[in-house]
Protein backbone atom coordinates (compact mmCIF):
# COMPACT_ATOMS: atom_id res chain seq x y z
CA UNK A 1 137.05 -10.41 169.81
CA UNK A 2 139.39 -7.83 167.94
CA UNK A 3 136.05 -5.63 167.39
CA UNK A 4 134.04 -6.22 170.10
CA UNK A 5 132.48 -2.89 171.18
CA UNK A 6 133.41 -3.01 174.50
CA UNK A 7 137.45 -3.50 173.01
CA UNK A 8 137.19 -0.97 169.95
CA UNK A 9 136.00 1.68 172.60
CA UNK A 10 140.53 1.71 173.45
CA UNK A 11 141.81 1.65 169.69
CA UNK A 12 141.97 5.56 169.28
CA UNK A 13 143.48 5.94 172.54
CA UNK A 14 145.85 3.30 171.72
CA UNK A 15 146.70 5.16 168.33
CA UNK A 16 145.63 1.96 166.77
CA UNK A 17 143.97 1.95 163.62
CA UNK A 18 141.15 -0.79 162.98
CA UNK A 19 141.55 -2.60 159.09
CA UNK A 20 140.81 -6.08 157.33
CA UNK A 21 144.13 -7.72 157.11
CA UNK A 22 144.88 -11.73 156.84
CA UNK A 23 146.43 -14.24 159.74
CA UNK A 24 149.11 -13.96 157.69
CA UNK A 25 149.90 -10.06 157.28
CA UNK A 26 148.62 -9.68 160.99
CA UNK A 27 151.74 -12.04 161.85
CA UNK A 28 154.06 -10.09 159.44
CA UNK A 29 153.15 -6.66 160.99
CA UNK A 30 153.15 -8.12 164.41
CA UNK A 31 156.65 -9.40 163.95
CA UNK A 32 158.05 -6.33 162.07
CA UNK A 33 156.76 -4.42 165.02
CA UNK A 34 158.59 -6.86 167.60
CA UNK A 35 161.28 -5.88 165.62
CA UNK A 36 161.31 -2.33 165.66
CA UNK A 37 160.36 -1.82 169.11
CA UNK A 38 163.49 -4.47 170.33
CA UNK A 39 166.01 -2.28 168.49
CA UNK A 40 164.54 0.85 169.61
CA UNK A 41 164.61 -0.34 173.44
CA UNK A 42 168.25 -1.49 172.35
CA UNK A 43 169.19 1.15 170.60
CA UNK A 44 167.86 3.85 173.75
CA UNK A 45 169.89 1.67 175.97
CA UNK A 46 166.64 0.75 178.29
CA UNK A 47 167.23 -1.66 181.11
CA UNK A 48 165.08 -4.80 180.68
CA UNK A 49 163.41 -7.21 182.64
CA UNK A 50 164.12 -10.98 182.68
């Protein structure tokens, strides 16, 4: 699904970068990222939405 042509078409103007990477160090980037992004939006003081 992840490369499907009709999906890969979005990646560069997502700024995402396309690489071979395990379930498990998918999960471990995906978290870090939840991560970062909920102490930037902290951190920037952004209103969020239950």
């Amino acid at each position: 699904m992840l490369v499907a042509p009709e999906v890969t078409v979005f990646y560069p103007r997502w700024g995402v970068e396309l690489f071979n990477m395990s379930t498990e160090e998918f999960s471990a980037r995906y978290l870090a990222d939840i991560d970062k992004f909920t102490r930037i939006i902290r951190d920037a003081k952004i209103a969020q939405i239950d």
